[in-house]
C-alpha atoms as a PDB file:
ATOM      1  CA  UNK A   1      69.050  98.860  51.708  1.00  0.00           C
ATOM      2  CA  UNK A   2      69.136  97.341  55.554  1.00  0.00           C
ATOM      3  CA  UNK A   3      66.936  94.574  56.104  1.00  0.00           C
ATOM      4  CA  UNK A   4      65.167  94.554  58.928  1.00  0.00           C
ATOM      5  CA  UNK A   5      63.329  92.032  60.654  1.00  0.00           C
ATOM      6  CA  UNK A   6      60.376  93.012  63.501  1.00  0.00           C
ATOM      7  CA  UNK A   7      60.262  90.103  65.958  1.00  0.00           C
ATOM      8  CA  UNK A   8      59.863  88.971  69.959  1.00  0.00           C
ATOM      9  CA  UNK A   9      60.231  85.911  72.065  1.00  0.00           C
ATOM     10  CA  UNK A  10      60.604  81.994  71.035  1.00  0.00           C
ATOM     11  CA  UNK A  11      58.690  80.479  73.855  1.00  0.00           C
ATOM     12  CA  UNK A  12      55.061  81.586  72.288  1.00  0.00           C
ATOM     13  CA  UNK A  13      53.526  85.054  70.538  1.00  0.00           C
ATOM     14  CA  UNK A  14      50.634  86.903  72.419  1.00  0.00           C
ATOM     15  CA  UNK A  15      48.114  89.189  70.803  1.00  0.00           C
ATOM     16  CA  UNK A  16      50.140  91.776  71.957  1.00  0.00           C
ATOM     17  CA  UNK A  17      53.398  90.895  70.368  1.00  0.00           C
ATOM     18  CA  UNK A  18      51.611  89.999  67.341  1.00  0.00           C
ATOM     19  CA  UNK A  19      50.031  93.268  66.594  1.00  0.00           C
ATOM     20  CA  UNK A  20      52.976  94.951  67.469  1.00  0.00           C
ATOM     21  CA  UNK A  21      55.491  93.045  65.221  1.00  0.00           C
ATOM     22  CA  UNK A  22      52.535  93.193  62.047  1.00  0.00           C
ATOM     23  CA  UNK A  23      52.021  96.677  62.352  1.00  0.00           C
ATOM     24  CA  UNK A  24      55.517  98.214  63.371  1.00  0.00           C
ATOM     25  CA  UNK A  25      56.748  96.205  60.190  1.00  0.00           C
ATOM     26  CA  UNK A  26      54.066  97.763  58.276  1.00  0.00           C
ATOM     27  CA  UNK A  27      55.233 101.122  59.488  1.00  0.00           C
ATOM     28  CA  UNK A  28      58.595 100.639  58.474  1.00  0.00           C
ATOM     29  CA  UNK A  29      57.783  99.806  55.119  1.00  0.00           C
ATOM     30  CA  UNK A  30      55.698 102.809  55.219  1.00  0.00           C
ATOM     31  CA  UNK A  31      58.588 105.199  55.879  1.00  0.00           C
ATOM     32  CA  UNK A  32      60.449 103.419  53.024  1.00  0.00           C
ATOM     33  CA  UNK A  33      62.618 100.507  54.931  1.00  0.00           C
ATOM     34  CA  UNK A  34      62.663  97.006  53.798  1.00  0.00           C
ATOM     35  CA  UNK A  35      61.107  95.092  56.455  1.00  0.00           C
ATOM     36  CA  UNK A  36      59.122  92.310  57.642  1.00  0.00           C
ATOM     37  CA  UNK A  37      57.562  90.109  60.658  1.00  0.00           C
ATOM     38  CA  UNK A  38      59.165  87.005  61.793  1.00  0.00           C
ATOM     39  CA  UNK A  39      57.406  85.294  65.076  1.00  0.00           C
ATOM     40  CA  UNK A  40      58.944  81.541  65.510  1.00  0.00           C
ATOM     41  CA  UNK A  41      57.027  81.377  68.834  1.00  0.00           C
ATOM     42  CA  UNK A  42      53.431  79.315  68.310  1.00  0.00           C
ATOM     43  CA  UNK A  43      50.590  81.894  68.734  1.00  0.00           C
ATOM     44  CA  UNK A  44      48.778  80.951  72.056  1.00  0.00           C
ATOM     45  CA  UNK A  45      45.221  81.445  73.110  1.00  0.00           C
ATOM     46  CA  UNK A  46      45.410  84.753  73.200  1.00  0.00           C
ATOM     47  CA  UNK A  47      45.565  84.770  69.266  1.00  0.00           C
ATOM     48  CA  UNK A  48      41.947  83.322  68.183  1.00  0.00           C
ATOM     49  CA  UNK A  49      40.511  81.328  65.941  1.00  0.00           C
ATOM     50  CA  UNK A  50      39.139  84.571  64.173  1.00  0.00           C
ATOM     51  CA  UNK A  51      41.961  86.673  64.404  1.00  0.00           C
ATOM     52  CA  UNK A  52      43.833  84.086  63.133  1.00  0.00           C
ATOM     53  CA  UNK A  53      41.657  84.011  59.822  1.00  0.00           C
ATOM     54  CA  UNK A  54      42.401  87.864  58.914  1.00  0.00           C
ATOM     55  CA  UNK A  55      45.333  88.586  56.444  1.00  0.00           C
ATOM     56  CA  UNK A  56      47.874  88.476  58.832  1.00  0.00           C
ATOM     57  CA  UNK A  57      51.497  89.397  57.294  1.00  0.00           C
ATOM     58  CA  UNK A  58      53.933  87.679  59.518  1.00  0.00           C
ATOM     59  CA  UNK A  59      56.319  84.218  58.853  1.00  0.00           C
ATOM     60  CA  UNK A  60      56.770  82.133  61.588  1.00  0.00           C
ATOM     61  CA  UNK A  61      60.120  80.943  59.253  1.00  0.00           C
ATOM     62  CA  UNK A  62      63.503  81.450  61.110  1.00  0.00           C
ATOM     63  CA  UNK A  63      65.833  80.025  58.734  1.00  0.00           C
ATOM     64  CA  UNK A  64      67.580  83.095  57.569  1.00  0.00           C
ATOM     65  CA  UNK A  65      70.444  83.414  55.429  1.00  0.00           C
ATOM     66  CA  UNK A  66      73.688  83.678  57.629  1.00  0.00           C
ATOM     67  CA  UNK A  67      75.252  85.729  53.975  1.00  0.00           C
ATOM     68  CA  UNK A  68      72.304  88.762  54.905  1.00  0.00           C
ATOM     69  CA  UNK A  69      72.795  91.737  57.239  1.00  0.00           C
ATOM     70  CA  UNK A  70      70.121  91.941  58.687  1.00  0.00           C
ATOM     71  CA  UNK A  71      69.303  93.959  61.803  1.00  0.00           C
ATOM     72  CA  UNK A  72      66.521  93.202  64.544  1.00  0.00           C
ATOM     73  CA  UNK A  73      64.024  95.279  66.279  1.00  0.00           C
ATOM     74  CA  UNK A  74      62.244  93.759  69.754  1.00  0.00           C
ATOM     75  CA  UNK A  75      58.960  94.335  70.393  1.00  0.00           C
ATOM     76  CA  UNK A  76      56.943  93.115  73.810  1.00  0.00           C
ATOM     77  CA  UNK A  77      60.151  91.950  74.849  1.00  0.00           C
ATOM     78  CA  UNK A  78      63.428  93.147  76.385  1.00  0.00           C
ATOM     79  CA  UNK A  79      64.737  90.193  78.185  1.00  0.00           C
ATOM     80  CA  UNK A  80      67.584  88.664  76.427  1.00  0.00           C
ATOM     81  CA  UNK A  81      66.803  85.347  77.995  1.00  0.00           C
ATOM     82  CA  UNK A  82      63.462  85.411  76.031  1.00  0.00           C
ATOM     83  CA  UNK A  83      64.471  86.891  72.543  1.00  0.00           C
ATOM     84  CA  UNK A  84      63.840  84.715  69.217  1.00  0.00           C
ATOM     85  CA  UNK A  85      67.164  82.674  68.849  1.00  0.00           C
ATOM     86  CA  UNK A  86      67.883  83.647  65.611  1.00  0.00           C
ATOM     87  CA  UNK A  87      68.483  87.360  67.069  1.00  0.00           C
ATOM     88  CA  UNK A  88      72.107  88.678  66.952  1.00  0.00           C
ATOM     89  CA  UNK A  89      72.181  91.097  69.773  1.00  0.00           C
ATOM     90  CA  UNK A  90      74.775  92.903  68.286  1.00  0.00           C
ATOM     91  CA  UNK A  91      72.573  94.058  65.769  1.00  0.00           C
ATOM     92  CA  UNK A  92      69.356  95.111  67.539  1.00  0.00           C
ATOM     93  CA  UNK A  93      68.974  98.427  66.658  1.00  0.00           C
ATOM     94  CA  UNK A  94      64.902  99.160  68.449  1.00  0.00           C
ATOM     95  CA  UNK A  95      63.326  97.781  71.126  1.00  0.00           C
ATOM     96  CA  UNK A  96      59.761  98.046  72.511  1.00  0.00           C
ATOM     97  CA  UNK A  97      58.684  96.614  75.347  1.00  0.00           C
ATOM     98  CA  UNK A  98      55.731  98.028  78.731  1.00  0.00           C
ATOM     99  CA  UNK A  99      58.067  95.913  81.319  1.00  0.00           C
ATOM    100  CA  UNK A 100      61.222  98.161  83.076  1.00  0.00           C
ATOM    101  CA  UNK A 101      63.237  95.400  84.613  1.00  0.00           C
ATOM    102  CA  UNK A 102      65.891  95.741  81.028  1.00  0.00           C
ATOM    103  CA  UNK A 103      65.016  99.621  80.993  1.00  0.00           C
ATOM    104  CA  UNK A 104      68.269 101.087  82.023  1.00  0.00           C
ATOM    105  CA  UNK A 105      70.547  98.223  80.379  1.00  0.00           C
ATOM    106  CA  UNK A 106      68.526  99.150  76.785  1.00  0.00           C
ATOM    107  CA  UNK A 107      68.648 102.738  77.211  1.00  0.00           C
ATOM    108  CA  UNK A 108      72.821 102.736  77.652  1.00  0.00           C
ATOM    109  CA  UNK A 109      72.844 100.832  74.567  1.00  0.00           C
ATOM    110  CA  UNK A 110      70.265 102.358  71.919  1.00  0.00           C
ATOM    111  CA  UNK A 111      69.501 105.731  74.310  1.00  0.00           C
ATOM    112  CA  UNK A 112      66.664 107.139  71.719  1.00  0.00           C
ATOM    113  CA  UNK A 113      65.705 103.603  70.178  1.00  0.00           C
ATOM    114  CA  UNK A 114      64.700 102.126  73.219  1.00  0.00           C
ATOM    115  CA  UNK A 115      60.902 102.747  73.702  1.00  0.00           C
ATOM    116  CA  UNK A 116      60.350 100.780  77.299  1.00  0.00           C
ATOM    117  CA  UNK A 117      57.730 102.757  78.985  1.00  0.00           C
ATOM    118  CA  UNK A 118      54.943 101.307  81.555  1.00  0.00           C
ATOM    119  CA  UNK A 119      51.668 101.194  79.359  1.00  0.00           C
ATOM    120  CA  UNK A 120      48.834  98.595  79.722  1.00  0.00           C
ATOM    121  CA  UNK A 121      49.799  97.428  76.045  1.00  0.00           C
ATOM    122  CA  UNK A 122      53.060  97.291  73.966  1.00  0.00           C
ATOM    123  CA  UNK A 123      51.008  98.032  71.221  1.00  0.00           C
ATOM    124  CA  UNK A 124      49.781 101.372  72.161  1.00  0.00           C
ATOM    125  CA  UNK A 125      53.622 102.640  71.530  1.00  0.00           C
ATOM    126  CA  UNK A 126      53.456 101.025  68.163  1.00  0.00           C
ATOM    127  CA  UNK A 127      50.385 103.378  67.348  1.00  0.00           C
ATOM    128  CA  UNK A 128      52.301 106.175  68.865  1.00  0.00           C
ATOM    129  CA  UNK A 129      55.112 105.580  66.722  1.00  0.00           C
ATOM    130  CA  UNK A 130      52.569 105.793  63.191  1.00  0.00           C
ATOM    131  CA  UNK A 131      51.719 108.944  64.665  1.00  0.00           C
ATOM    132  CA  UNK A 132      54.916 110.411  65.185  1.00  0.00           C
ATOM    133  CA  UNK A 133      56.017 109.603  62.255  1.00  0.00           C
ATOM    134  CA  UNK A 134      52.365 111.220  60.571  1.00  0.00           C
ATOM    135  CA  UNK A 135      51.665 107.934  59.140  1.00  0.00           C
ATOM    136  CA  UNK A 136      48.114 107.214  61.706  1.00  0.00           C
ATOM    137  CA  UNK A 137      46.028 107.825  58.240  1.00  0.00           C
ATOM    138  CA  UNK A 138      48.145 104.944  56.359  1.00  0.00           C
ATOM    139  CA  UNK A 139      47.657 102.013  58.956  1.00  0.00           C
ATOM    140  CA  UNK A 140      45.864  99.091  57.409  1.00  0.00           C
ATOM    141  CA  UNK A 141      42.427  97.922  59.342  1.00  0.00           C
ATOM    142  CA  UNK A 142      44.495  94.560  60.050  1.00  0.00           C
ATOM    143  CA  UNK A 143      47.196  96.209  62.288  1.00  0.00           C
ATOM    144  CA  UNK A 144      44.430  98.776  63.534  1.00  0.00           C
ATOM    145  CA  UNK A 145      42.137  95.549  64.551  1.00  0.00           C
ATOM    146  CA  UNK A 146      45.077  93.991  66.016  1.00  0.00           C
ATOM    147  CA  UNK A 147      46.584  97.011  68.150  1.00  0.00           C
ATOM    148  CA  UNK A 148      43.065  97.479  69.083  1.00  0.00           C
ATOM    149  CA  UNK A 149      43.171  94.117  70.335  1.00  0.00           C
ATOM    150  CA  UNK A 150      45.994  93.883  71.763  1.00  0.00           C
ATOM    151  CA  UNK A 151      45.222  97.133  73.992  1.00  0.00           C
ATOM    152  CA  UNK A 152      41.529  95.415  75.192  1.00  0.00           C
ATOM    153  CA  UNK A 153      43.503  91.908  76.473  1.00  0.00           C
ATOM    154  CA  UNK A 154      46.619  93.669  78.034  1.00  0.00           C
ATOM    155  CA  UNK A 155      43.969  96.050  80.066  1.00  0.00           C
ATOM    156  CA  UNK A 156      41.612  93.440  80.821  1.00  0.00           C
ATOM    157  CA  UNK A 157      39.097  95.618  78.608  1.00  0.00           C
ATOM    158  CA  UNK A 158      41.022  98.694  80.744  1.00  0.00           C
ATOM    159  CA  UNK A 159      39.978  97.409  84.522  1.00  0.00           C
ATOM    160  CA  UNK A 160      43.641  96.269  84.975  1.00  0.00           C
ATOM    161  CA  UNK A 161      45.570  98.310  86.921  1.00  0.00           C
ATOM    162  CA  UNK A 162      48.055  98.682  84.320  1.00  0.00           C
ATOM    163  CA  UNK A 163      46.173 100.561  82.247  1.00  0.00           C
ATOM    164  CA  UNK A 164      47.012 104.439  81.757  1.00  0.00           C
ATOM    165  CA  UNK A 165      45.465 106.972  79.903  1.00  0.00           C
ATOM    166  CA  UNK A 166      47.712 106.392  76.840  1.00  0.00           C
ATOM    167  CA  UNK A 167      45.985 102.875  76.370  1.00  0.00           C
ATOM    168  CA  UNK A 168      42.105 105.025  76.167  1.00  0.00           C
ATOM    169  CA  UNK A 169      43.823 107.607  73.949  1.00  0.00           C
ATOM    170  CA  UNK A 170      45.154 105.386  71.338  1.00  0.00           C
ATOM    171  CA  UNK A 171      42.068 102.799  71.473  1.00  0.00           C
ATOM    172  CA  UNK A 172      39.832 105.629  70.928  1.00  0.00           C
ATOM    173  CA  UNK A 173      42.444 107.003  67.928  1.00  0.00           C
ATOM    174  CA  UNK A 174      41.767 103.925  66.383  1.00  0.00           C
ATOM    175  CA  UNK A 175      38.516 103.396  66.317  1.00  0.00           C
ATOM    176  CA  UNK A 176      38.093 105.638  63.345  1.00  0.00           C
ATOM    177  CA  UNK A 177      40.698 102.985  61.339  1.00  0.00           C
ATOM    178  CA  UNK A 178      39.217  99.914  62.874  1.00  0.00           C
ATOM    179  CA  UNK A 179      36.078  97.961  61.478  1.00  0.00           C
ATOM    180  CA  UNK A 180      35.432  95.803  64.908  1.00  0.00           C
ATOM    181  CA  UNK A 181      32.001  95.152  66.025  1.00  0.00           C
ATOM    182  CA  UNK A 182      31.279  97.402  68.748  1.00  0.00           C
ATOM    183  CA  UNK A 183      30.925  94.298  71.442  1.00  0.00           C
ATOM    184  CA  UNK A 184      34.685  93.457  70.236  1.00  0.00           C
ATOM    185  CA  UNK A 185      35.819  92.717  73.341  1.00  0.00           C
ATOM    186  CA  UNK A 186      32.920  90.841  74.905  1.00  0.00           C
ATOM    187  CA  UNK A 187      33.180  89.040  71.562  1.00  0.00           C
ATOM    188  CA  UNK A 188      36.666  88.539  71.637  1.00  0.00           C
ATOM    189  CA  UNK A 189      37.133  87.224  75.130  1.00  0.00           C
ATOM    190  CA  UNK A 190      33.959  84.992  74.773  1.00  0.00           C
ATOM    191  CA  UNK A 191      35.983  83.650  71.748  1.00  0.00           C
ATOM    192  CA  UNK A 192      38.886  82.566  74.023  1.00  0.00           C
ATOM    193  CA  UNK A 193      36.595  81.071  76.584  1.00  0.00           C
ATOM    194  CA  UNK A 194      35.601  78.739  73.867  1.00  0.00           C
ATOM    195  CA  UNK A 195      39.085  77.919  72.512  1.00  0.00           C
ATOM    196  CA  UNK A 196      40.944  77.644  76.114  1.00  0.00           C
ATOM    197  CA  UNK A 197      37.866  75.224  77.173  1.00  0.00           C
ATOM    198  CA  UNK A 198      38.524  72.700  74.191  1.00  0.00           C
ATOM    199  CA  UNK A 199      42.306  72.878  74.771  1.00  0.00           C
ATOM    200  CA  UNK A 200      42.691  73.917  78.348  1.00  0.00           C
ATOM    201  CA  UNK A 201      46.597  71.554  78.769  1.00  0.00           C
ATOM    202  CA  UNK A 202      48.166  73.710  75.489  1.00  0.00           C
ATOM    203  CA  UNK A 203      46.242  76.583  76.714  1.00  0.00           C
ATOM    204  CA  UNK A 204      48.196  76.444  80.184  1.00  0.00           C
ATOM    205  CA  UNK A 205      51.544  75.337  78.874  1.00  0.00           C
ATOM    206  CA  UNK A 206      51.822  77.886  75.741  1.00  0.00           C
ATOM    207  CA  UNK A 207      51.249  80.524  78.170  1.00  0.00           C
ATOM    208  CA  UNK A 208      53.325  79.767  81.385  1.00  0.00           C
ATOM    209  CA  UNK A 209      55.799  81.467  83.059  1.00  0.00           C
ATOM    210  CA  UNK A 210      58.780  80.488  85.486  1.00  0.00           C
ATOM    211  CA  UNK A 211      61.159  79.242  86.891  1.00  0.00           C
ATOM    212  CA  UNK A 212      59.098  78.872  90.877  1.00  0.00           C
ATOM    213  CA  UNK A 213      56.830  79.407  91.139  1.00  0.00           C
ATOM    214  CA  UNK A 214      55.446  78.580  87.745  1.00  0.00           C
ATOM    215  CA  UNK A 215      52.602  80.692  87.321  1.00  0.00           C
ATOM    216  CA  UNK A 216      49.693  79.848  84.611  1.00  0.00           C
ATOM    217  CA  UNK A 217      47.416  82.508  83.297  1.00  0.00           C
ATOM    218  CA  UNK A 218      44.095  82.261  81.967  1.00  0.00           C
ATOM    219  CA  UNK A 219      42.212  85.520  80.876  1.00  0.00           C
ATOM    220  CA  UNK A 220      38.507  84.444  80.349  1.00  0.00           C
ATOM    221  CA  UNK A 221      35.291  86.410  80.173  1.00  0.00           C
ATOM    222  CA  UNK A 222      33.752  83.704  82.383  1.00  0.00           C
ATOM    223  CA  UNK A 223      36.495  82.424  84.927  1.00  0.00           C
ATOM    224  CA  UNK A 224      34.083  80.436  86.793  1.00  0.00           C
ATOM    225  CA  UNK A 225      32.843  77.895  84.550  1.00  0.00           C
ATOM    226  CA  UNK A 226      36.117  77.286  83.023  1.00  0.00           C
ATOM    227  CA  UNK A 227      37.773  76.823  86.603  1.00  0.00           C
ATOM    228  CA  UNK A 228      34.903  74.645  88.079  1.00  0.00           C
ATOM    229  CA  UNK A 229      34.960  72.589  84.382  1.00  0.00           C
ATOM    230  CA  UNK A 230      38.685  71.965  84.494  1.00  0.00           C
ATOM    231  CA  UNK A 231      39.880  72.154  87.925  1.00  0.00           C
ATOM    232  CA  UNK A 232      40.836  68.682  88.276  1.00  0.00           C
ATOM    233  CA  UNK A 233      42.947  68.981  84.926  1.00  0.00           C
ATOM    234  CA  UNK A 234      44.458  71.736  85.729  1.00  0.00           C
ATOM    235  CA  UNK A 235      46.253  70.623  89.064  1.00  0.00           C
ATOM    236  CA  UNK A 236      47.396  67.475  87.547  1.00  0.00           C
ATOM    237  CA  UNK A 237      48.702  69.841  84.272  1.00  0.00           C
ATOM    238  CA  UNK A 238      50.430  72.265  86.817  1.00  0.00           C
ATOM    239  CA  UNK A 239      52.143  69.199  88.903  1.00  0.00           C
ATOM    240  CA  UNK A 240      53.623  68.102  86.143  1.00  0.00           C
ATOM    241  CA  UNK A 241      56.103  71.224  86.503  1.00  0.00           C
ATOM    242  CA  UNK A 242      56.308  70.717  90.075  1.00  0.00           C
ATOM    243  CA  UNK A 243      54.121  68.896  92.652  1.00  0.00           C
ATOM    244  CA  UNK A 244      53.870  71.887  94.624  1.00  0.00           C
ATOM    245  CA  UNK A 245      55.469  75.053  93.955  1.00  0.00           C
ATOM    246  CA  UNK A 246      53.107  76.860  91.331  1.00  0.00           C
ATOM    247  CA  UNK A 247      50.081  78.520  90.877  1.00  0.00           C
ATOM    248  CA  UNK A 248      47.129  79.324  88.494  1.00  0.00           C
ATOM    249  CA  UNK A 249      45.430  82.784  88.073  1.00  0.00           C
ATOM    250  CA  UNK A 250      42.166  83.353  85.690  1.00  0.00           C
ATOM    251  CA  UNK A 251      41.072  87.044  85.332  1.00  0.00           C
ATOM    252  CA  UNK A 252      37.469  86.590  84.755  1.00  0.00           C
ATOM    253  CA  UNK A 253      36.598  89.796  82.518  1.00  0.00           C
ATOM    254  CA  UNK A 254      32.212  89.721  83.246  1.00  0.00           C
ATOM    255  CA  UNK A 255      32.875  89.525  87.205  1.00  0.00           C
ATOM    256  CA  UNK A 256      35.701  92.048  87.602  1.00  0.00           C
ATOM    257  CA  UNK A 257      37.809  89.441  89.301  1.00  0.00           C
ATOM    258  CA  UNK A 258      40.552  86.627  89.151  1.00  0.00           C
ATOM    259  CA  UNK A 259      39.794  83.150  90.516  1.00  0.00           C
ATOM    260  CA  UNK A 260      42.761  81.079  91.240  1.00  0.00           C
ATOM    261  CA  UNK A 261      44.483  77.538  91.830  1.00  0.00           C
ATOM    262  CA  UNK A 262      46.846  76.837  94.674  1.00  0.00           C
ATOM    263  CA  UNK A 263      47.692  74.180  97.084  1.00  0.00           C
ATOM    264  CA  UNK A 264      50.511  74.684  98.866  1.00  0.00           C
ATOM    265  CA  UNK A 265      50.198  76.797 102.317  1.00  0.00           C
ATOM    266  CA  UNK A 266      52.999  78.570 101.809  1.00  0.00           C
ATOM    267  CA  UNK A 267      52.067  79.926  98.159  1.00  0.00           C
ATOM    268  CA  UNK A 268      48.552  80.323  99.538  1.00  0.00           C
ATOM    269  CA  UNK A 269      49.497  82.563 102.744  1.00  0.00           C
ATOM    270  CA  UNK A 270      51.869  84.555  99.866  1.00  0.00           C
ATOM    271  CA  UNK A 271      48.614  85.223  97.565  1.00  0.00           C
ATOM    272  CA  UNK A 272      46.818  85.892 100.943  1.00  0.00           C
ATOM    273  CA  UNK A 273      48.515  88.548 102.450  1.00  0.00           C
ATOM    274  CA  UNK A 274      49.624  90.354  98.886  1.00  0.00           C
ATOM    275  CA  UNK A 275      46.412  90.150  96.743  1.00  0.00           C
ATOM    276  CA  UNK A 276      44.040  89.238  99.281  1.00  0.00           C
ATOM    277  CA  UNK A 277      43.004  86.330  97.718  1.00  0.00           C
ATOM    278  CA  UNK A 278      40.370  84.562  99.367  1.00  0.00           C
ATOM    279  CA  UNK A 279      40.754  80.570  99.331  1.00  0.00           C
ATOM    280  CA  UNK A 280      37.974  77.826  99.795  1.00  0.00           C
ATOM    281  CA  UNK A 281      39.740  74.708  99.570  1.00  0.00           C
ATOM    282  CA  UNK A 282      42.372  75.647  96.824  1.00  0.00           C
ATOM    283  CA  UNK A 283      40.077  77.509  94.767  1.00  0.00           C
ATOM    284  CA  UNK A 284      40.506  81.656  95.652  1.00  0.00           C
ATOM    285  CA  UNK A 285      39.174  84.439  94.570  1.00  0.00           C
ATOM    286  CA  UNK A 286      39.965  88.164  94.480  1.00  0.00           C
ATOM    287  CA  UNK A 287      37.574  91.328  95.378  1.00  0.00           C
ATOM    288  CA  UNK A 288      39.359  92.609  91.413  1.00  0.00           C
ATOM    289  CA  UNK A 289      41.482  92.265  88.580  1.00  0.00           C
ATOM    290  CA  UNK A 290      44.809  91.669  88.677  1.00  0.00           C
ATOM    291  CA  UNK A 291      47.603  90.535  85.955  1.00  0.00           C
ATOM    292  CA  UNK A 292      49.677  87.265  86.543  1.00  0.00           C
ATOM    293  CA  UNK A 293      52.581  90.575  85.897  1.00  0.00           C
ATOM    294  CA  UNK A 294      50.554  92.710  88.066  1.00  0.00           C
ATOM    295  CA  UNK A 295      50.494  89.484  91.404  1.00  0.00           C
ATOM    296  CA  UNK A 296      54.236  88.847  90.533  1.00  0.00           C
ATOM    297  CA  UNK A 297      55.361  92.343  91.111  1.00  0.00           C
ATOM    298  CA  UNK A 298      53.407  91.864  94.724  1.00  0.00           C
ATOM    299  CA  UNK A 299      54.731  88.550  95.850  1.00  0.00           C
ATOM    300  CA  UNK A 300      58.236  89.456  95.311  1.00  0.00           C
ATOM    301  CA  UNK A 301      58.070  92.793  97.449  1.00  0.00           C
END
């Protein structure tokens, strides 16, 4: 029998690429494949302290035998650059990812096993899969709690943009496999305010993305005390990657808007005129929510 191992990137795992590589493992066991979860990539803030305590089925071990044949599947990923380094491209044989840029390169070489589609969360086409395959009454309540999860921080509890009505469906499918307190996502995003504000320099530099600009992102239920806390902090944190070409964006969940750290004109004027960002010194805010994927997407139009 193949083995087959359910992984994503090496520079950190998200919530999202957590659930997905837990559960979609779990489903392939289900339909009778030998599989399992490999994430080398620390978990960042995203993952919590109280996530982090459930039964989560997952190695972080990359050592594998070079005698196997094994064979990959991607998830929240499609960006070769980015992939686990243990990953033989050669024998990728799924991918999942809710970013397009690798769409049409994936599609030539898997056509029907490449699953990139623009959802809020990777994870709702992991529950899509169970359900294809008529497994939805056989997930466990770990991967249900964690898709669930995943779905609430990818949507920005579903006021991002990004969010489509595939995201609703499948939160709402779950619900009924789920044992969440119903204030899960106030809950949950309170949780991360707490984590990111005892650890707000591995908080920034497990979850930051460049080449120029490097762009931080912190999603918080209460961007505005975290900001005003660590404001200070976080400049001298962001310089350190360069003294001027970066910036920092902090959805804050409870206001329905991001606040965000910039001081260069140039990157200001850019933030300006795409997201309307309105700047007091180099503190700005925005009149909603926006994703650090969602303000990239702008600024390079």
């Amino acid at each position: 029998m193949e083995k087959i191992i359910v992984t994503s990137g090496h520079a950190f795992t998200d919530i999202d690429a957590l659930a997905c590589a837990i559960s979609y493992s779990e489903l392939l066991r289900l339909k009778g494949k030998k599989a399992k979860a490999i994430l080398p990539g620390p978990l960042n803030k995203t993952v919590t302290e109280k996530i982090k305590k459930w039964n989560l089925d997952y190695s972080c071990e990359s050592n594998l035998d070079p005698t196997d044949d094994y064979f990959f599947v991607l998830v929240d990923i499609s960006d070769q650059g980015y992939f686990a380094k243990f990953v033989r491209p050669e024998k990728i044989i799924e991918i999942f990812d809710h970013r397009s840029g690798s769409k049409n390169l994936w599609k030539k070489r898997l056509k029907n096993n490449s699953h990139i589609e623009l959802v809020g969360a990777c994870a709702t086409l992991i529950w899509e899969e169970f359900k294809k395959a008529k497994k939805d009454s056989e997930i466990s309540e770990i991967s249900a709690n964690l898709i669930s999860t995943a779905i609430i921080a990818n949507t920005l509890n579903f006021q991002a943009s990004v969010t489509t009505s595939r995201d609703r469906k499948a939160f709402e499918e779950l619900s009924k496999y789920t044992k969440l307190p119903k204030d899960w996502a106030r809950l949950y995003f309170r949780d991360k305010d707490k984590e990111i504000d005892k650890d707000i320099e591995s908080s920034i530099r497990n979850d930051l993305k460049g080449p120029k600009p490097f762009i931080a992102q912190l999603e918080l239920w209460n961007a505005k005390r975290v900001i005003s806390k660590h404001h200070k902090k976080i400049v001298k944190i962001m310089q350190s990657y360069d003294p001027t070409d970066w910036f920092l964006t902090a959805p804050s969940i409870s206001e329905s808007k991001n606040y965000l750290i910039a001081q260069d004109k140039k990157i200001k004027k850019i933030l300006q005129k795409n997201i309307n960002v309105k700047f007091a010194g180099d503190i700005g805010t925005t009149n909603k929510l926006w994703l650090r994927k969602e303000i990239v997407q702008r600024i390079k139009c």
